[in-house]
C-alpha atoms as a PDB file:
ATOM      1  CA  UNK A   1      66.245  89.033 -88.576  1.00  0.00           C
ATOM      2  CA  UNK A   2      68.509  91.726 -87.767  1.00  0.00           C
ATOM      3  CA  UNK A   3      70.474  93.673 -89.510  1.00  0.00           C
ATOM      4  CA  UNK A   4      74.055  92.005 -88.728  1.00  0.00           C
ATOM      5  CA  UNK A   5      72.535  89.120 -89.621  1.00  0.00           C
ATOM      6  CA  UNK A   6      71.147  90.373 -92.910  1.00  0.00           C
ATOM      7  CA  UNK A   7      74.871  92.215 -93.689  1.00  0.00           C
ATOM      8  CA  UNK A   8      76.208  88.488 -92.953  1.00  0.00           C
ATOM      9  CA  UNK A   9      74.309  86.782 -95.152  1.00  0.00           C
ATOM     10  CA  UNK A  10      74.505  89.464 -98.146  1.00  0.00           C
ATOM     11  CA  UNK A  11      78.493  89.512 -97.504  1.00  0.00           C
ATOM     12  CA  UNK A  12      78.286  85.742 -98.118  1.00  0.00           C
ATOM     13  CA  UNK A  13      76.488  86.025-100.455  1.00  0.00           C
ATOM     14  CA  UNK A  14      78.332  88.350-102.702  1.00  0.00           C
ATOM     15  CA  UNK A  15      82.060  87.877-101.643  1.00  0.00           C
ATOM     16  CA  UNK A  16      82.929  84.825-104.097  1.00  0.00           C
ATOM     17  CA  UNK A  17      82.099  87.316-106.860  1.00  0.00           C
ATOM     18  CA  UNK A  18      84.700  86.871-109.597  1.00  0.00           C
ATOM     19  CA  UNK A  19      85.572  90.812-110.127  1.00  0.00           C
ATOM     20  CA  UNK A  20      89.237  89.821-111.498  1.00  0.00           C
ATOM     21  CA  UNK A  21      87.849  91.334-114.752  1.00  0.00           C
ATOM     22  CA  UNK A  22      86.755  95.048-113.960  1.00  0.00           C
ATOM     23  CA  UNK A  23      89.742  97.192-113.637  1.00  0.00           C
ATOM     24  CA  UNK A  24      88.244 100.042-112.369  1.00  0.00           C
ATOM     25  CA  UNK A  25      87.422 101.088-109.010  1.00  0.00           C
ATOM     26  CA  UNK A  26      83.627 100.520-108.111  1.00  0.00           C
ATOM     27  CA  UNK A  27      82.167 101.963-104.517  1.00  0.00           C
ATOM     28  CA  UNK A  28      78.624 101.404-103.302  1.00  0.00           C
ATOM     29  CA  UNK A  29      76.516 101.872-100.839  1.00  0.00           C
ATOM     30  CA  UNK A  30      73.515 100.098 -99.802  1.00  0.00           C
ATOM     31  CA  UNK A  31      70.988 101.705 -97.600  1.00  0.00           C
ATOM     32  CA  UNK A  32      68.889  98.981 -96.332  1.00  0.00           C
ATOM     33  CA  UNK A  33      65.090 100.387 -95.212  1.00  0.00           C
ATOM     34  CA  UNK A  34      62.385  98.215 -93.316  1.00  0.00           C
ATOM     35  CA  UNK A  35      62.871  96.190 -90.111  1.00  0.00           C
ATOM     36  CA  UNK A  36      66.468  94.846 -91.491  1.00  0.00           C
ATOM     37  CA  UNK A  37      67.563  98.598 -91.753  1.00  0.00           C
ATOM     38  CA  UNK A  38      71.328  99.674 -91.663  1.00  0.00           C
ATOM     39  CA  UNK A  39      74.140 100.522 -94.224  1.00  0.00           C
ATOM     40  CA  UNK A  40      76.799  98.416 -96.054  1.00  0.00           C
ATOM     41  CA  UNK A  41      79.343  99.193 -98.986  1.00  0.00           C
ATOM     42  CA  UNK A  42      80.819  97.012-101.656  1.00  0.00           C
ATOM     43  CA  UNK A  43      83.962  97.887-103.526  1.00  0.00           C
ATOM     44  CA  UNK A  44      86.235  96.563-106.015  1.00  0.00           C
ATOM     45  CA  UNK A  45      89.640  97.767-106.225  1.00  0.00           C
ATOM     46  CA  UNK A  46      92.959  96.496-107.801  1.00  0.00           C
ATOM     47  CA  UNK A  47      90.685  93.161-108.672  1.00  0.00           C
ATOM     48  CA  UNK A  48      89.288  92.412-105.183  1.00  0.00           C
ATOM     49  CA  UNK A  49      85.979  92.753-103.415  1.00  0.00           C
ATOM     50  CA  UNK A  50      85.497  93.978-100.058  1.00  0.00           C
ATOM     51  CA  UNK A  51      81.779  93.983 -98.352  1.00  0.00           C
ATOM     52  CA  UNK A  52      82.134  96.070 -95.251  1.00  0.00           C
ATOM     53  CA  UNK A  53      79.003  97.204 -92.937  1.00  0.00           C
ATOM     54  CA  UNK A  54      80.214 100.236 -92.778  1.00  0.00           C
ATOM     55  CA  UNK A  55      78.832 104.036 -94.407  1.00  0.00           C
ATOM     56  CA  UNK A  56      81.240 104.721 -97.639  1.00  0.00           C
ATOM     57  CA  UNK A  57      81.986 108.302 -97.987  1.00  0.00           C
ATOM     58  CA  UNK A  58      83.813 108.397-100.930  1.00  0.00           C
ATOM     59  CA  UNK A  59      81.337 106.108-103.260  1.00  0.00           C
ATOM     60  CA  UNK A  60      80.507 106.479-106.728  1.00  0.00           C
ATOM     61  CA  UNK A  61      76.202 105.515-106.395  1.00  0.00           C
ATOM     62  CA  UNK A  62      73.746 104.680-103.569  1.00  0.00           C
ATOM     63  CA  UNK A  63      71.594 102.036-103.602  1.00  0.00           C
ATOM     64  CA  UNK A  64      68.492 102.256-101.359  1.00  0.00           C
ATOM     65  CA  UNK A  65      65.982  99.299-101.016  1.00  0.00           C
ATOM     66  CA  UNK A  66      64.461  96.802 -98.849  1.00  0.00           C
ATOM     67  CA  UNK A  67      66.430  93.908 -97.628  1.00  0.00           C
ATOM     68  CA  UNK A  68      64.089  91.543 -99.127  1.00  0.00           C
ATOM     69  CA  UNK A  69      64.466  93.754-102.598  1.00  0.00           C
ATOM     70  CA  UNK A  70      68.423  93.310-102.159  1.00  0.00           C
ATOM     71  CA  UNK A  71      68.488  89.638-101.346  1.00  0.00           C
ATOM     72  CA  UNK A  72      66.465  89.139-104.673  1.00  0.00           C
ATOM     73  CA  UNK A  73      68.999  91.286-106.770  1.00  0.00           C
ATOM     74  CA  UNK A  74      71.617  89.653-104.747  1.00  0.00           C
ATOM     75  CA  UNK A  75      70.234  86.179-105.725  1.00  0.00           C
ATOM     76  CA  UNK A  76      69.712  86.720-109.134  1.00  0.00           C
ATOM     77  CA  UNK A  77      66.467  86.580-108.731  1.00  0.00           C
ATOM     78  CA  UNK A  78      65.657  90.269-109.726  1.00  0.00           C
ATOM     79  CA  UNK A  79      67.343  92.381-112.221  1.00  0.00           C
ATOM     80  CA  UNK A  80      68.809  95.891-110.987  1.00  0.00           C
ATOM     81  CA  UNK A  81      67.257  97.350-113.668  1.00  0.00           C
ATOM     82  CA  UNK A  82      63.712  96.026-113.377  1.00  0.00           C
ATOM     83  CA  UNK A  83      63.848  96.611-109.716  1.00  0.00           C
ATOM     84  CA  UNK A  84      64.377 100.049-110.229  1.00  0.00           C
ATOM     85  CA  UNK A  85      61.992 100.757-113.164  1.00  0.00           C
ATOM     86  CA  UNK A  86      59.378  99.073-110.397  1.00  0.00           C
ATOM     87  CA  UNK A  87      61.121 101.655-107.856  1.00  0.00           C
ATOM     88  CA  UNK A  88      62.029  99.028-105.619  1.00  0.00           C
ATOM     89  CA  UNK A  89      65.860 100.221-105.912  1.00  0.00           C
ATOM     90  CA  UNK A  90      66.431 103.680-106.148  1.00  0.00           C
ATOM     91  CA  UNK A  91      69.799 104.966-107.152  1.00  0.00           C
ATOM     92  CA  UNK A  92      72.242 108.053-106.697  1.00  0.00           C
ATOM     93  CA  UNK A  93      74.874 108.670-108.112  1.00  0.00           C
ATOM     94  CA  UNK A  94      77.222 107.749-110.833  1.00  0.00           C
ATOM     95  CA  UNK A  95      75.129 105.854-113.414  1.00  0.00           C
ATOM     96  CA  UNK A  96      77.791 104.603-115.228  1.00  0.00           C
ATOM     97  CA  UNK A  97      79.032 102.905-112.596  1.00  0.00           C
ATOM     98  CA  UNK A  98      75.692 101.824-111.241  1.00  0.00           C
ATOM     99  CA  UNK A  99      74.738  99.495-114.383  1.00  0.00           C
ATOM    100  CA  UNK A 100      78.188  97.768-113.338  1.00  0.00           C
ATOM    101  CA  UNK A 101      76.051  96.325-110.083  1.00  0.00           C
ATOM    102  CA  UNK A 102      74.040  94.201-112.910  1.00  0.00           C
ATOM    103  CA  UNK A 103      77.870  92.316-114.139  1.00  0.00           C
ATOM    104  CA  UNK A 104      79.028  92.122-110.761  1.00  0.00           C
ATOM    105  CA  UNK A 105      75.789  89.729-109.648  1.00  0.00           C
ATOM    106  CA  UNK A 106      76.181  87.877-112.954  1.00  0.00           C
ATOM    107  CA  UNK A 107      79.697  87.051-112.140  1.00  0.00           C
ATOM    108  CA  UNK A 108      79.164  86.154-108.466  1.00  0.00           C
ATOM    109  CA  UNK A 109      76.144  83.602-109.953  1.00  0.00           C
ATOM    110  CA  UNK A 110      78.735  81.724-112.250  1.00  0.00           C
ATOM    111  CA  UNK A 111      80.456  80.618-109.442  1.00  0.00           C
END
């Protein structure tokens, strides 16, 4: 698979996400290693989320993993935090804002 395949399918996957509840702003980036390998961001602002395959320079944490690592996460499947205590995610940044990741899955998987 290639990457703007693998962007498509995580942007579908996440975009339903109900973020109407988290008022503040939120701005990752995901750097994507391994044969899938590129860069995305998610953001939520004023109650909406964007998934863009784009670099984000003004983002509060960066998210580095496989694709097969975010899929997983993405899913539901794996927990943020387990993934990184197995250092299958590692994260920069704003950690605050990088435990948010964890509610913003759980709210996409209630849909």
């Amino acid at each position: 698979m290639m990457y703007e395949e693998f962007f498509q399918e995580v942007r579908e996957t996440l975009i339903d996400a109900d973020v109407s509840g988290i008022k503040e702003h939120l701005a990752y980036q995901f750097n994507i290693t391994g044969e899938e390998s590129g860069s995305f961001y998610v953001e939520v602002k004023d109650g909406c989320l964007y998934v863009e395959p784009y670099e984000y320079y003004d983002r509060d944490v960066i998210f580095t993993c496989s694709a097969k690592t975010l899929r997983k996460i993405a899913k539901g499947k794996l927990d943020p935090i387990a993934a990184v205590t197995l250092q299958k995610l590692k994260v920069d940044g704003n950690i605050d804002k990088a435990l948010k990741l964890k509610s913003l899955i759980k709210n996409k998987n209630k849909n």
